[in-house]
Protein backbone atom coordinates (compact mmCIF):
# COMPACT_ATOMS: atom_id res chain seq x y z
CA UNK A 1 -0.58 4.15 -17.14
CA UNK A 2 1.51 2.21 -19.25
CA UNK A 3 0.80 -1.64 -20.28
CA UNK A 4 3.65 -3.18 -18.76
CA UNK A 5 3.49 -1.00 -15.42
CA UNK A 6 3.18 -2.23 -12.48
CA UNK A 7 0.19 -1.48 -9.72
CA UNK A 8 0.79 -2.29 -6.62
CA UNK A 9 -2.72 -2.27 -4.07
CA UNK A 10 -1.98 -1.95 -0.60
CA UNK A 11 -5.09 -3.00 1.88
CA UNK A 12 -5.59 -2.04 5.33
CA UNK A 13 -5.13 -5.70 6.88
CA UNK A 14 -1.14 -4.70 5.93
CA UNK A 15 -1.01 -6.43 2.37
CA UNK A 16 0.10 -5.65 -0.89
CA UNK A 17 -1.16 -6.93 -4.36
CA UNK A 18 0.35 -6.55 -7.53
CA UNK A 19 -1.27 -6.35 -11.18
CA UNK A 20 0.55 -5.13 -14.52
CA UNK A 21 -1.83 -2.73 -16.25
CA UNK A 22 -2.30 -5.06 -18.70
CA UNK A 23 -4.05 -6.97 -16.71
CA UNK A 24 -7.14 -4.39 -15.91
CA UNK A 25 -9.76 -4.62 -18.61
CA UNK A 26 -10.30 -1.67 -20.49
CA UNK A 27 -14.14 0.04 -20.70
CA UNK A 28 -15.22 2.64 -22.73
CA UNK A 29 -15.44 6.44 -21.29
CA UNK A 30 -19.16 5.91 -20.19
CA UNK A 31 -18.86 2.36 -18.69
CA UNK A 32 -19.19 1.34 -14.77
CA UNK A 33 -15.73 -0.17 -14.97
CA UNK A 34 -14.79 -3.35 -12.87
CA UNK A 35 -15.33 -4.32 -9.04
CA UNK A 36 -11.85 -4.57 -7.80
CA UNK A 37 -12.58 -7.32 -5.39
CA UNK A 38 -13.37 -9.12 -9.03
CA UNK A 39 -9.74 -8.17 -9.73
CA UNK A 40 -7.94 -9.35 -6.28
CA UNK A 41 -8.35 -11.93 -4.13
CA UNK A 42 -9.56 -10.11 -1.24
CA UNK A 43 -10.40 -11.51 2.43
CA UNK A 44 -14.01 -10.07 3.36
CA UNK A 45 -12.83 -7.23 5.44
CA UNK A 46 -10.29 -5.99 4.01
CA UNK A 47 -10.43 -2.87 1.42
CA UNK A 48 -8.11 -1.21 -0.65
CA UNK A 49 -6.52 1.73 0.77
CA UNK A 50 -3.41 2.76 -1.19
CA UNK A 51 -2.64 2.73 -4.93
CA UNK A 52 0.78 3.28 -5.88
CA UNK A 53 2.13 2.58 -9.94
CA UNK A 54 5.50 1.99 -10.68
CA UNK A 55 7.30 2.07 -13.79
CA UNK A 56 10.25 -0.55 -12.70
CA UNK A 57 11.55 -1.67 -9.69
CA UNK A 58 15.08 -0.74 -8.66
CA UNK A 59 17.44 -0.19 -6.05
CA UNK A 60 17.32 3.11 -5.19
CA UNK A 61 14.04 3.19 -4.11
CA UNK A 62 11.98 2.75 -0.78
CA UNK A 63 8.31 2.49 0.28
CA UNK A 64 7.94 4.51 3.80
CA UNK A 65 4.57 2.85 5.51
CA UNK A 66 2.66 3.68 8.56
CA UNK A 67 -0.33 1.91 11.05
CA UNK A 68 -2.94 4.33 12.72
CA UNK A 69 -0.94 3.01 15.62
CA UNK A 70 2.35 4.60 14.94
CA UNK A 71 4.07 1.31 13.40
CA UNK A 72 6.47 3.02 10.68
CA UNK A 73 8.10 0.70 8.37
CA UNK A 74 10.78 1.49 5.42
CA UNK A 75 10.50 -1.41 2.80
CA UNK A 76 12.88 -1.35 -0.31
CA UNK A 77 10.64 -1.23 -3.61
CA UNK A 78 12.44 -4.23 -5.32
CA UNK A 79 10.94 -6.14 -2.16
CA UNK A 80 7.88 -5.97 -3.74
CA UNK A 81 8.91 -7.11 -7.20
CA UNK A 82 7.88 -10.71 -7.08
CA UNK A 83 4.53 -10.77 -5.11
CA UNK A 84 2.17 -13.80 -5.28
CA UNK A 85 -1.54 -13.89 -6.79
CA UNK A 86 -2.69 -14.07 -3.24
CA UNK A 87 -0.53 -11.10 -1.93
CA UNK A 88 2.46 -10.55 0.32
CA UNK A 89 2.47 -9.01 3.96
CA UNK A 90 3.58 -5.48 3.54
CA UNK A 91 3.50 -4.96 7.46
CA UNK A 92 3.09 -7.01 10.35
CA UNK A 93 -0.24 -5.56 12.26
CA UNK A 94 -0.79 -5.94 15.92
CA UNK A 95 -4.41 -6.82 16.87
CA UNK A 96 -6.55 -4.03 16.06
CA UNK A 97 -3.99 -1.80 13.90
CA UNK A 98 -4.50 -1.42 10.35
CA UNK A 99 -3.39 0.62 7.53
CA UNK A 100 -4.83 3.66 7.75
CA UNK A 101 -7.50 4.90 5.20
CA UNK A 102 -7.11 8.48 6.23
CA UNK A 103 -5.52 9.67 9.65
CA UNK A 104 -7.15 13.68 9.11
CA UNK A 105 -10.06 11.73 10.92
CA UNK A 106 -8.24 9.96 14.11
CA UNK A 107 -8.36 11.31 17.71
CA UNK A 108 -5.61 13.97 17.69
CA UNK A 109 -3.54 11.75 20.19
CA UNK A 110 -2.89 8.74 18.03
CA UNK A 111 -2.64 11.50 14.86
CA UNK A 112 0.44 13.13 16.24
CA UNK A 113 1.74 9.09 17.61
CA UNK A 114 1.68 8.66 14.16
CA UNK A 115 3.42 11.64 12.83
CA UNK A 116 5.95 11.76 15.49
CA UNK A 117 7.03 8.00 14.36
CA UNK A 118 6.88 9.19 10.89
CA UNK A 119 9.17 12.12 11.46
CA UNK A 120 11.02 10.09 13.32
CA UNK A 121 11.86 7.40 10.37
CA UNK A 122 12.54 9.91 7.86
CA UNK A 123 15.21 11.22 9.65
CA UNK A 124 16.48 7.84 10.32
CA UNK A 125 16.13 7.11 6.81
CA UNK A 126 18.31 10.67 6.08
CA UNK A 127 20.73 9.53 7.77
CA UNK A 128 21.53 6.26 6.22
């Protein structure tokens, strides 16, 4: 990574943090590195479940997210350009959704929920 990239973190309570690579401090090749709950301001639950870097945000892209419960949404990535220290709401969760860590591991029902909406959005997405 690059010192002026962006990271963007996305958790599984449906929020996104930002940090510029800059900002991670640098260990040497045999060091334990840094906690990242010492690098975000993280609620107790919630973990880090998605890393994504960016070189620069622009219009032609978009972010395509998903919930274990099926809940697909298509974000454009300037959206996330100007994010606050304490994070932004990527997507809205219902109660007991979250972003999923992996979804290899669900119950095969919710699994193919999921990929059905997924499938679903991309073709929307095609088609605009």
């Amino acid at each position: 990574a690059r010192n002026k990239q962006d990271i963007l973190f996305f958790t599984n309570k449906g929020k996104v943090y930002r940090l510029r690579t800059f900002q991670i401090p640098e260990a040497g090749r045999t060091a334990r590195g840094t906690a990242i709950v010492n690098l975000l301001p993280l609620m107790q639950d919630e973990k880090v479940t998605a890393i994504i870097p960016l070189d620069e945000f622009g219009d032609d892209g978009y972010l395509l997210m998903g919930t274990k419960f099926g809940v697909v949404k298509k974000v454009e990535i300037d959206k996330m350009q100007n994010i606050r220290k304490n994070g932004l709401i990527a997507i809205g969760l219902d109660e007991g959704d979250e972003w999923p860590e992996d979804i290899e591991g669900e119950d095969s029902s919710r699994q193919d929920e999921w990929m059905e909406n997924y499938y679903r959005a991309v073709e929307e997405m095609e088609d605009n």
